[in-house]
Protein backbone atom coordinates (compact mmCIF):
# COMPACT_ATOMS: atom_id res chain seq x y z
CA UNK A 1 28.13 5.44 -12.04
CA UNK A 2 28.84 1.96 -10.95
CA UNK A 3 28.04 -0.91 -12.47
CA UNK A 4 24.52 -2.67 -11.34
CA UNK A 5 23.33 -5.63 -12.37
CA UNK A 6 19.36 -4.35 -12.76
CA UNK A 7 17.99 -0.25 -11.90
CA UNK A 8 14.21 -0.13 -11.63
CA UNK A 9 12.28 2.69 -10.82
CA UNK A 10 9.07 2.91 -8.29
CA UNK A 11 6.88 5.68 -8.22
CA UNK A 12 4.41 6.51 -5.40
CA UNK A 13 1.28 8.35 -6.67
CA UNK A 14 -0.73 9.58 -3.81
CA UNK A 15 -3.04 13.06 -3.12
CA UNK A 16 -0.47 14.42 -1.62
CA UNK A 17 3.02 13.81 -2.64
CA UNK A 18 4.45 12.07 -5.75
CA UNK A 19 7.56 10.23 -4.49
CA UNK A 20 10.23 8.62 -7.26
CA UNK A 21 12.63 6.33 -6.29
CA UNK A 22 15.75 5.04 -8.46
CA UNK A 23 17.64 2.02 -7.47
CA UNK A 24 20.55 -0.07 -8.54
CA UNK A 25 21.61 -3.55 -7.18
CA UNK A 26 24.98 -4.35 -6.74
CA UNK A 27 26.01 -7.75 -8.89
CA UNK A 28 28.00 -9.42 -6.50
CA UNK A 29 26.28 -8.39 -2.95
CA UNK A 30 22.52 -8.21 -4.42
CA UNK A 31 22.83 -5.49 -2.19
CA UNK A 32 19.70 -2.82 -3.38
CA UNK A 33 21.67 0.96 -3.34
CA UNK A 34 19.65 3.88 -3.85
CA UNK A 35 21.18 6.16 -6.57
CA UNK A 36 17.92 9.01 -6.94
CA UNK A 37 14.73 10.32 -5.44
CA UNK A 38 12.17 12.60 -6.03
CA UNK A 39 9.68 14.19 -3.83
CA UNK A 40 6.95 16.77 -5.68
CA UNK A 41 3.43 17.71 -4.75
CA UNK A 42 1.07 15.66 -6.31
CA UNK A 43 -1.99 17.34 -8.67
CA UNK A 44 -4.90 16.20 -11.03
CA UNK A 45 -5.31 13.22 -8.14
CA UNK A 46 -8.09 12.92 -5.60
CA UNK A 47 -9.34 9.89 -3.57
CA UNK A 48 -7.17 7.67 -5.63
CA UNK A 49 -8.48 9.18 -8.61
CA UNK A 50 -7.18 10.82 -12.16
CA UNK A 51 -9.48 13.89 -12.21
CA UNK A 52 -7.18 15.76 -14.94
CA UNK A 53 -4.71 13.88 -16.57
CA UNK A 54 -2.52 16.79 -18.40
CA UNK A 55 -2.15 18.18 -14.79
CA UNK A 56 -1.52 14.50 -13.57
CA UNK A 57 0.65 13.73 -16.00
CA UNK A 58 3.23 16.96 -15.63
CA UNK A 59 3.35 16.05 -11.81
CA UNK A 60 4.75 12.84 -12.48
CA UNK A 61 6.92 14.08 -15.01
CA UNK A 62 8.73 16.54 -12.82
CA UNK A 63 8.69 14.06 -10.38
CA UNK A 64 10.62 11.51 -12.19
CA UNK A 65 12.93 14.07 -13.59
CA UNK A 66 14.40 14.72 -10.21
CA UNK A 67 14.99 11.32 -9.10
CA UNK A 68 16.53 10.66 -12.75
CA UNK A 69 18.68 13.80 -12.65
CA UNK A 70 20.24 12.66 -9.66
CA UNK A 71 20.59 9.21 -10.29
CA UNK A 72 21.93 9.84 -14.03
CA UNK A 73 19.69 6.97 -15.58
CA UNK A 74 15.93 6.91 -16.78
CA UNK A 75 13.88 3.79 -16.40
CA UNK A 76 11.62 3.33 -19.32
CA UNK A 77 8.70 1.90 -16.92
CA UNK A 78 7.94 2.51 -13.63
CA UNK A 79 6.27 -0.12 -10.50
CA UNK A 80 3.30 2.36 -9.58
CA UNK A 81 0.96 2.17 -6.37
CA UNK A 82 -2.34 1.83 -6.42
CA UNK A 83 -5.23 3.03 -3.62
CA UNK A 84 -8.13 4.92 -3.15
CA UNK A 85 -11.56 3.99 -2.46
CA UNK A 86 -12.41 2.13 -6.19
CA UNK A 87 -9.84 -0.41 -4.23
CA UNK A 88 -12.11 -3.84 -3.07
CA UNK A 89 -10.70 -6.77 -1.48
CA UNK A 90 -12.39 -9.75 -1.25
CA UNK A 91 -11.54 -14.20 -0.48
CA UNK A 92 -12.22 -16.68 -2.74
CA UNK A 93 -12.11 -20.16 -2.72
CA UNK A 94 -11.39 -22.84 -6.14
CA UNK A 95 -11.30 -26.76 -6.59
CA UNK A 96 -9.97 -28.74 -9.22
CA UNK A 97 -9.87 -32.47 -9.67
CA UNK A 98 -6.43 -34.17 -9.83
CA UNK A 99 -7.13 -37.16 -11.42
CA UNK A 100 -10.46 -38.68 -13.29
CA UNK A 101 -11.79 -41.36 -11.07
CA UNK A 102 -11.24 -44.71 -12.47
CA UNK A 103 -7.93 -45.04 -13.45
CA UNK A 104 -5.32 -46.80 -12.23
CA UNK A 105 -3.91 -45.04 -9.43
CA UNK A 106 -7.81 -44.82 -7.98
CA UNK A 107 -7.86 -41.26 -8.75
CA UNK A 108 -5.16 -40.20 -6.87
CA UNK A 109 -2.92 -37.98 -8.40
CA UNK A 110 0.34 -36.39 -8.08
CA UNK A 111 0.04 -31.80 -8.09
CA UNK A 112 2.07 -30.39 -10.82
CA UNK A 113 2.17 -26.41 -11.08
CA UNK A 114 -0.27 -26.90 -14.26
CA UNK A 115 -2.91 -28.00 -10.99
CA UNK A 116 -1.46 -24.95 -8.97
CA UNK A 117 -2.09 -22.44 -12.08
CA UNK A 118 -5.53 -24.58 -12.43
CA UNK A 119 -6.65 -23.74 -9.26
CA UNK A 120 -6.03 -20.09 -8.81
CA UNK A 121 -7.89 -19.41 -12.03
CA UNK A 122 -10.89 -21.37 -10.27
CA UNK A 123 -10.57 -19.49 -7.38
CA UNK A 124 -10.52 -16.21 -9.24
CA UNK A 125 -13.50 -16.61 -11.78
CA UNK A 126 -16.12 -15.45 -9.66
CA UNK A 127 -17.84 -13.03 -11.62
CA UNK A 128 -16.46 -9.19 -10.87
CA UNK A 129 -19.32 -6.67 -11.36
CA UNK A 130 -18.69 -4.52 -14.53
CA UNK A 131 -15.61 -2.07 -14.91
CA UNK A 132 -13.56 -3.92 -12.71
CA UNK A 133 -10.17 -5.45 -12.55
CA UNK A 134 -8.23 -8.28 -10.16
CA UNK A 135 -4.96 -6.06 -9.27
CA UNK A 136 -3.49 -9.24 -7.05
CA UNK A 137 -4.43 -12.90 -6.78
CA UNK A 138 -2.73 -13.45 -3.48
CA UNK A 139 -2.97 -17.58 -2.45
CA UNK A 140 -3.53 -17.94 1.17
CA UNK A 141 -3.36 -21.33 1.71
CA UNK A 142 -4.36 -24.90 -0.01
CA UNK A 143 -6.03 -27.94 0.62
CA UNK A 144 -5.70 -31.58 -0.60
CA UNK A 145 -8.72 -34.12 0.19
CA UNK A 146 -9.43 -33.34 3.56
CA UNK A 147 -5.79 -32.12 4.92
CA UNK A 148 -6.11 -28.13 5.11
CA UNK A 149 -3.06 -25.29 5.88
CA UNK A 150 -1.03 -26.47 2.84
CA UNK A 151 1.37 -23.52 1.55
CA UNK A 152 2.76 -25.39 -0.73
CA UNK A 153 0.91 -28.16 -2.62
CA UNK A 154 2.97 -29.06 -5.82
CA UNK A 155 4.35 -32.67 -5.49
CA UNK A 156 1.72 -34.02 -2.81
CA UNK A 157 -0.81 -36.53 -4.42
CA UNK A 158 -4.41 -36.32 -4.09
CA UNK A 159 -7.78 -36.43 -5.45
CA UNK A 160 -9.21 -33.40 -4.82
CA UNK A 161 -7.18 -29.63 -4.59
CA UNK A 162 -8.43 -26.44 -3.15
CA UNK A 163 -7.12 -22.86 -3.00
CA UNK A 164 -8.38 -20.24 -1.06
CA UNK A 165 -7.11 -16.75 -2.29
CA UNK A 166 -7.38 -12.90 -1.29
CA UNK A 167 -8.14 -10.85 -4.10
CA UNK A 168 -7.62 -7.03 -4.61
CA UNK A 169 -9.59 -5.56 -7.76
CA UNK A 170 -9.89 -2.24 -9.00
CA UNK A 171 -11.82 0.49 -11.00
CA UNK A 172 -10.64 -0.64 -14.97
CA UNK A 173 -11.33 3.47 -16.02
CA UNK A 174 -8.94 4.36 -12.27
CA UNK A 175 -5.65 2.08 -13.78
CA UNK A 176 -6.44 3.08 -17.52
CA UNK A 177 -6.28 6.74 -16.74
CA UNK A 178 -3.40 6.26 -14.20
CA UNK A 179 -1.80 4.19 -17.19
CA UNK A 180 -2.41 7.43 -19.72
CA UNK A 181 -1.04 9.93 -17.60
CA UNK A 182 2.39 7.82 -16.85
CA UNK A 183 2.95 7.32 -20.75
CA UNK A 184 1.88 11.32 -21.31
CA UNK A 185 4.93 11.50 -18.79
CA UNK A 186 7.07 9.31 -21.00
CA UNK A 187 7.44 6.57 -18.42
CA UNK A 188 6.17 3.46 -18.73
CA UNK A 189 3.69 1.05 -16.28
CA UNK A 190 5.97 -2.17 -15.20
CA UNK A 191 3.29 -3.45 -12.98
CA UNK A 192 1.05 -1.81 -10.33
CA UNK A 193 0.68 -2.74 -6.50
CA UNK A 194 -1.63 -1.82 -3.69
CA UNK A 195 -0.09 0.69 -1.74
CA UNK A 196 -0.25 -1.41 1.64
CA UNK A 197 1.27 -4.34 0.34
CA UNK A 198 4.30 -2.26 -0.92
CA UNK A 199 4.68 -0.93 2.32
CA UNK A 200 4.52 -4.05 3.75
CA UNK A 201 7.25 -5.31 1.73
CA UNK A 202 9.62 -2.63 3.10
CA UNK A 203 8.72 -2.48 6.58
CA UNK A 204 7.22 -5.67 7.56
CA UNK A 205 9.62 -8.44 8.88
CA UNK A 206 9.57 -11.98 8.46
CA UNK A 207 8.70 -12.93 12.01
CA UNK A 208 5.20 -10.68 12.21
CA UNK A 209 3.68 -11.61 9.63
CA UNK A 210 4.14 -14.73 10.64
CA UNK A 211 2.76 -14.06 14.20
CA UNK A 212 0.19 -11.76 13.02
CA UNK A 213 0.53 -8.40 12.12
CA UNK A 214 -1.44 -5.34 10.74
CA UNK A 215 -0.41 -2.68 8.81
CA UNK A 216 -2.10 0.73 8.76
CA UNK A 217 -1.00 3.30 5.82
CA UNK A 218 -2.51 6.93 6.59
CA UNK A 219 -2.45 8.97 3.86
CA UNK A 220 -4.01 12.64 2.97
CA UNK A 221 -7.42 11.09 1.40
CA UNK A 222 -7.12 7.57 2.41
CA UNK A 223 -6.21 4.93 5.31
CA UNK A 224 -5.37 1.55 3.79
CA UNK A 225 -5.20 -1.56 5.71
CA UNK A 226 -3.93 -5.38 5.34
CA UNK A 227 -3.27 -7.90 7.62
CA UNK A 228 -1.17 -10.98 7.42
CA UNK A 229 -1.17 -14.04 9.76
CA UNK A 230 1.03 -17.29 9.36
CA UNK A 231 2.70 -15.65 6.37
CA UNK A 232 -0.66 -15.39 4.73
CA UNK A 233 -2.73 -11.76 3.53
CA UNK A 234 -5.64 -12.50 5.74
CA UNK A 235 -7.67 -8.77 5.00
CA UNK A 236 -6.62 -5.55 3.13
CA UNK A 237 -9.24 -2.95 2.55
CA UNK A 238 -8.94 0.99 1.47
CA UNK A 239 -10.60 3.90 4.13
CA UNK A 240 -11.89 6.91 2.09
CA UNK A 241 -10.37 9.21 5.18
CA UNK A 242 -7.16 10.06 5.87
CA UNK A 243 -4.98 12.36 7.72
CA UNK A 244 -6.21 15.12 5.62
CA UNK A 245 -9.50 15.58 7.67
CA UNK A 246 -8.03 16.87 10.51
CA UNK A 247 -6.81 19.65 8.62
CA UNK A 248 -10.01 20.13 7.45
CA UNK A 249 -11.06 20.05 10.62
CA UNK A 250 -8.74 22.22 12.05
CA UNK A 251 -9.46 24.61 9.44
CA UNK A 252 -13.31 25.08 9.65
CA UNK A 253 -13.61 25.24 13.40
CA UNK A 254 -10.45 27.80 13.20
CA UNK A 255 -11.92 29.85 10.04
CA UNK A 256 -8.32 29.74 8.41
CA UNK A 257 -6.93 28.20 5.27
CA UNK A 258 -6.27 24.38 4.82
CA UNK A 259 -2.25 25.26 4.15
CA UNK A 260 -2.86 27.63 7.40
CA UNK A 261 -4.51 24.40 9.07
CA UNK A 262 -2.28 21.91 7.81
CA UNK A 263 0.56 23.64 9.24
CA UNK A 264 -0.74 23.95 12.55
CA UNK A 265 -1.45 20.37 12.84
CA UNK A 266 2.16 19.35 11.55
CA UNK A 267 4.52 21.84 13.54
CA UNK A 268 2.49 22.29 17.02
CA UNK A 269 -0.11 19.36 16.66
CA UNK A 270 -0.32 15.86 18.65
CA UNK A 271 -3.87 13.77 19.02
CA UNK A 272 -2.63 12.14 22.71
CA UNK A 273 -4.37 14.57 24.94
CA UNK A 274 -2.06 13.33 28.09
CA UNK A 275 0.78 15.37 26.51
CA UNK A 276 -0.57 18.18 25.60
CA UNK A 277 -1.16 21.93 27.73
CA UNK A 278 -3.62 24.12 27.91
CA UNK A 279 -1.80 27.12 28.90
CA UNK A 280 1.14 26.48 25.60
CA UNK A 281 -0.39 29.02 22.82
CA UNK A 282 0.29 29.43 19.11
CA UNK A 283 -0.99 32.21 17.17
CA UNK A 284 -3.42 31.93 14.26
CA UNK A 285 -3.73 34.74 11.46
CA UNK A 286 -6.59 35.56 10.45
CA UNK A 287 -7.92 35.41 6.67
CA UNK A 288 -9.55 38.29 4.79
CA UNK A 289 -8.42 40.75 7.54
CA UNK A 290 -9.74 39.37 10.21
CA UNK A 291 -8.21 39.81 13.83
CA UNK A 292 -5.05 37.30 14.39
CA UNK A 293 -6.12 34.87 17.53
CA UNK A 294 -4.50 32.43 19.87
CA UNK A 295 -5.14 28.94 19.70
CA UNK A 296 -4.35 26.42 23.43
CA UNK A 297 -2.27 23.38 22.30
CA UNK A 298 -4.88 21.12 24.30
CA UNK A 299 -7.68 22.84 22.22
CA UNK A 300 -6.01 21.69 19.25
CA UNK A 301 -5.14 18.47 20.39
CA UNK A 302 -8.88 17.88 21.04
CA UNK A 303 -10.05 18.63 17.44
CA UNK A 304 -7.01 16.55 16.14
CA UNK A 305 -7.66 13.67 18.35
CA UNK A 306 -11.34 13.70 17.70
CA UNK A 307 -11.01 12.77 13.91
CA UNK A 308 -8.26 10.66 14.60
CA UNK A 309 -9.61 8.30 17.19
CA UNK A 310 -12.72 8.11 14.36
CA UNK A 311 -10.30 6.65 11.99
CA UNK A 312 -8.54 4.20 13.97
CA UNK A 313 -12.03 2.85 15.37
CA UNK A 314 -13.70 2.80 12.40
CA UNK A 315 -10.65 0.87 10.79
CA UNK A 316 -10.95 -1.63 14.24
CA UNK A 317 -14.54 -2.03 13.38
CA UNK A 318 -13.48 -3.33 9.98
CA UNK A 319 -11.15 -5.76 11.28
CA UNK A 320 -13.36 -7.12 13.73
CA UNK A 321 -16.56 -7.49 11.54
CA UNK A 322 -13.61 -9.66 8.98
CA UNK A 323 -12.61 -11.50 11.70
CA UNK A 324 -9.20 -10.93 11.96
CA UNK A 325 -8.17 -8.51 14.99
CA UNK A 326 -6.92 -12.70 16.37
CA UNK A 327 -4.05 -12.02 14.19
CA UNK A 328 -2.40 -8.80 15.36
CA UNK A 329 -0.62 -11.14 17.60
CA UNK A 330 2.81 -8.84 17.48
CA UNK A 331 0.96 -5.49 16.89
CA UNK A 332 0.33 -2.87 14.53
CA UNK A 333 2.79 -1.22 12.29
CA UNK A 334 1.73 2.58 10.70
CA UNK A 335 3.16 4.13 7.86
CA UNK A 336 2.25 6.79 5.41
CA UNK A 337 2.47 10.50 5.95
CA UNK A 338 -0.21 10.54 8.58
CA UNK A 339 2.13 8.13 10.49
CA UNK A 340 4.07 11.43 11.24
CA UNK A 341 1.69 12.77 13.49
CA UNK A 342 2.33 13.47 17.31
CA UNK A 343 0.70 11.11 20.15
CA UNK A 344 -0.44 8.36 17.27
CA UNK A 345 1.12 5.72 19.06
CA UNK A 346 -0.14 5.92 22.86
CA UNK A 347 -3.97 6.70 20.87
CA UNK A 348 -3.74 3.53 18.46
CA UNK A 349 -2.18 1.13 21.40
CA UNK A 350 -5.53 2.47 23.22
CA UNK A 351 -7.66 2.10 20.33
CA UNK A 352 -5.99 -1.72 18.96
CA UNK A 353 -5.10 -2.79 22.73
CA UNK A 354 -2.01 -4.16 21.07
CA UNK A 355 2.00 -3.27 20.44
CA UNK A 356 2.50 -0.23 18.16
CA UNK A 357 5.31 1.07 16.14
CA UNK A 358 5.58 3.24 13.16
CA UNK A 359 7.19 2.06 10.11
CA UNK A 360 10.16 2.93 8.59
CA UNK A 361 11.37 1.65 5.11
CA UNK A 362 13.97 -1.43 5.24
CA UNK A 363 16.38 -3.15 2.97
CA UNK A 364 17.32 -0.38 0.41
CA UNK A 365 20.89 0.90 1.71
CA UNK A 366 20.63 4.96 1.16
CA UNK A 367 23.87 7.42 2.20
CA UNK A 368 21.96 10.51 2.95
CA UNK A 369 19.25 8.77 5.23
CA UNK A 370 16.19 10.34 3.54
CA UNK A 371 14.28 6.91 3.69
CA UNK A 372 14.09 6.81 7.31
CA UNK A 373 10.35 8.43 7.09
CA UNK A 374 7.24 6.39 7.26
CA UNK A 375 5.72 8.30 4.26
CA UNK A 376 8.43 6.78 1.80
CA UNK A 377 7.30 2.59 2.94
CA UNK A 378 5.32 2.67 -0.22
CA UNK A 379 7.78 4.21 -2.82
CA UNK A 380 11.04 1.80 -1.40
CA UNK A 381 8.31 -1.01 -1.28
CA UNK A 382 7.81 -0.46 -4.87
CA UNK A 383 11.49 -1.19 -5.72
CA UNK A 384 12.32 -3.56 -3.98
CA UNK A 385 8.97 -5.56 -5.46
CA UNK A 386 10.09 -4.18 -8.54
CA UNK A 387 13.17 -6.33 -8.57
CA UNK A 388 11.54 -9.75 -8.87
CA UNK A 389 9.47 -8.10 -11.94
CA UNK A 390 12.05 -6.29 -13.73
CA UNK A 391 11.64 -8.48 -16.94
CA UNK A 392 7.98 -7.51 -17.71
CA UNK A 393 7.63 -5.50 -21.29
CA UNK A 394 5.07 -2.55 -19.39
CA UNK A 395 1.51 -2.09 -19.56
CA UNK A 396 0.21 -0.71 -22.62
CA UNK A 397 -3.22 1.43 -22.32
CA UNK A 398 -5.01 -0.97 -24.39
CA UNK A 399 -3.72 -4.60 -22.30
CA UNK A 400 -4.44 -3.04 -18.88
CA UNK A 401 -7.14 -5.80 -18.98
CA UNK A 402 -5.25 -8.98 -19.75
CA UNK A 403 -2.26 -8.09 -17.97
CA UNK A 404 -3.71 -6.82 -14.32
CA UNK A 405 -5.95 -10.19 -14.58
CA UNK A 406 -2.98 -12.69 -14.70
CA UNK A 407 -2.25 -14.34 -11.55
CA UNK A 408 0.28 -12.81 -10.04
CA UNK A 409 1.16 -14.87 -6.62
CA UNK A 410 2.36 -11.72 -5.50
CA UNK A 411 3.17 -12.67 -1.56
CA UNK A 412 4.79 -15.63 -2.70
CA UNK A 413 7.20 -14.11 -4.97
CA UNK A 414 8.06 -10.53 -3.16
CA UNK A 415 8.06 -11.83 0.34
């Protein structure tokens, strides 16, 4: 194997699929090379989450073990996503004095990164109800006295400094059984990450979230949502519906299995009625020896694109009671294995009235191409944020609490 100057190790846990990625980077080129992967169906998961931890536990295991056999190293900790619906995002807003009034410089003062640190911890100390945990402090902008849109305050002098910040908490009992079943594995927690903000990091470039972009990750059980504007997280919030409904759609109105239905969606499905026929057939068996039937590909684009055009609205009607459908200036980027389906983009560009494209992962250099799928954006985000915390000693079970409420100025650092 060649030498590289750091190998980290993300995992993706969703309903789904587990997906392990192992990557080196290069010492000379910081070039980010990936040397193994993993892809297993996940198990003991649901909704985001643990229901049986043993079962958990072995799915991860056998997950990781493919991406290390291939890659001939094992990571001792692991960046992990994070989702479901015990995911709440929320702003907040802190102020600290600079100076006491009085002294000599007429309490004006000059913003050192103790003021910074000062301020986020302000910002963050509303009271959380019980059981839950701050995943990411994310600062979206400052304020000195009266001058507002600040990124960056240290080193400007002032009286008065104010942080408003975009906060993403979670279920405490969610990341401490998450936590267990990774060290049952024998793998380690570096740090966890909400699932759209990893696949932002891989997909996302520079100049849209900058203009305004939002980023929709459709999962089996979930859709998960943030938005950036101006550089800034502006909204993020987790949909407890995913892709997975239409099979289960598909597979009550049809009377078949959900594998039966899930396959029918995948190979012969779309949810952009404009493209589909009604006189194109596929044939159904039947279950429990029942007669075999023929199903019209515009009959099945109708169920599909029923539940689908629910989701996007309903994830439209979230932006626009936050305030923030303004900011998809340059579109909407989806990724996630629901990103996969048929006709998405025409429906979405109806539903959003804006540019869409689906998201492929970027910035990890891979021989065999088997990134270039919109359900890996969360796994190769996970690396490459992985990277910047490489140093961390892991979560232990019993400092999940201190360690997921440090402020991480996550945007800052990975972006």
């Amino acid at each position: 194997m060649a030498q590289y100057k750091s190998i980290v190790m993300g995992v993706d846990v969703g309903s789904s699929e587990i997906c392990a990625l192992i990557a080196g980077q290069h010492p000379e080129t910081n070039e980010i090379s990936l040397l193994g992967m993993g892809v297993k169906p996940s198990a003991g998961l649901r909704r985001g989450l643990v229901v049986d931890i043993d079962t958990m536990s072995h799915a991860i295991g056998e997950t990781i073990d493919l991406a290390v056999k291939e890659a001939g190293t094992h990571p001792d900790r692991a960046c992990v996503s994070i989702t479901g619906e015990h995911i709440v995002s929320l702003n907040s807003t802190g102020v600290v004095g600079i100076s006491k009034r009085g002294n000599a410089n007429n309490g004006v003062g000059e913003i050192t990164e103790d003021h910074r640190a000062q301020v986020l911890e302000a910002a963050k100390a509303m009271k959380l109800p019980e059981g839950r945990e701050i995943i990411h402090t994310i600062p979206q902008q400052f304020a000195v006295d009266e001058e507002h849109g600040i990124l960056n305050p240290l080193g400007m002098t002032g009286r008065r400094l104010e942080a408003q910040i975009h906060l993403i908490t979670g279920s405490q009992s969610a990341l401490r059984n998450l936590v267990h079943a990774f060290t049952w594995s024998g793998t380690k927690v570096q740090q966890f990450i909400f699932s759209a903000l990893a696949s932002a990091r891989a997909t996302l470039s520079k100049d849209e979230r900058n203009i305004g972009v939002g980023l929709l990750d459709i999962g089996r059980d979930s859709t998960t949502c943030i938005v950036f504007s101006e550089y800034d997280v502006q909204h993020s919030n987790v949909l407890s519906i995913g892709s997975g409904a239409v099979s289960n759609d598909i597979a009550q109105l049809l009377r078949i299995t959900y594998d039966q239905a899930d396959e029918l969606k995948t190979k012969y499905g779309t949810c952009w009625l404009p493209t589909s026929v009604a006189d194109k057939l596929f044939e159904v068996k039947g279950v429990g020896g029942r007669p075999d039937e023929n199903i019209s590909e515009i009959k099945l684009a109708e169920f599909i694109e029923a539940r689908m055009d629910e989701i996007l609205n309903l994830e439209r009607d979230r932006m626009r009671k936050s305030g923030v459908l303004k900011h998809l200036r340059s579109g909407i980027v989806i990724t996630g294995g629901g990103a996969r389906l048929r006709g998405l983009l025409p429906l979405a560009e109806k539903i959003f009235e804006v540019p869409v494209r689906i998201g492929t992962p970027r910035g990890i250099s891979d021989q065999q191409n088997r990134l270039q799928d919109s359900a890996y954006c969360t796994a190769a985000g996970l690396v490459l944020s992985s990277f910047e915390e490489s140093g961390n000693e892991g979560w232990d079970r019993r400092q999940v609490g201190k360690l997921l409420s440090r402020v991480k100025d996550f945007f800052k650092d990975n972006f």
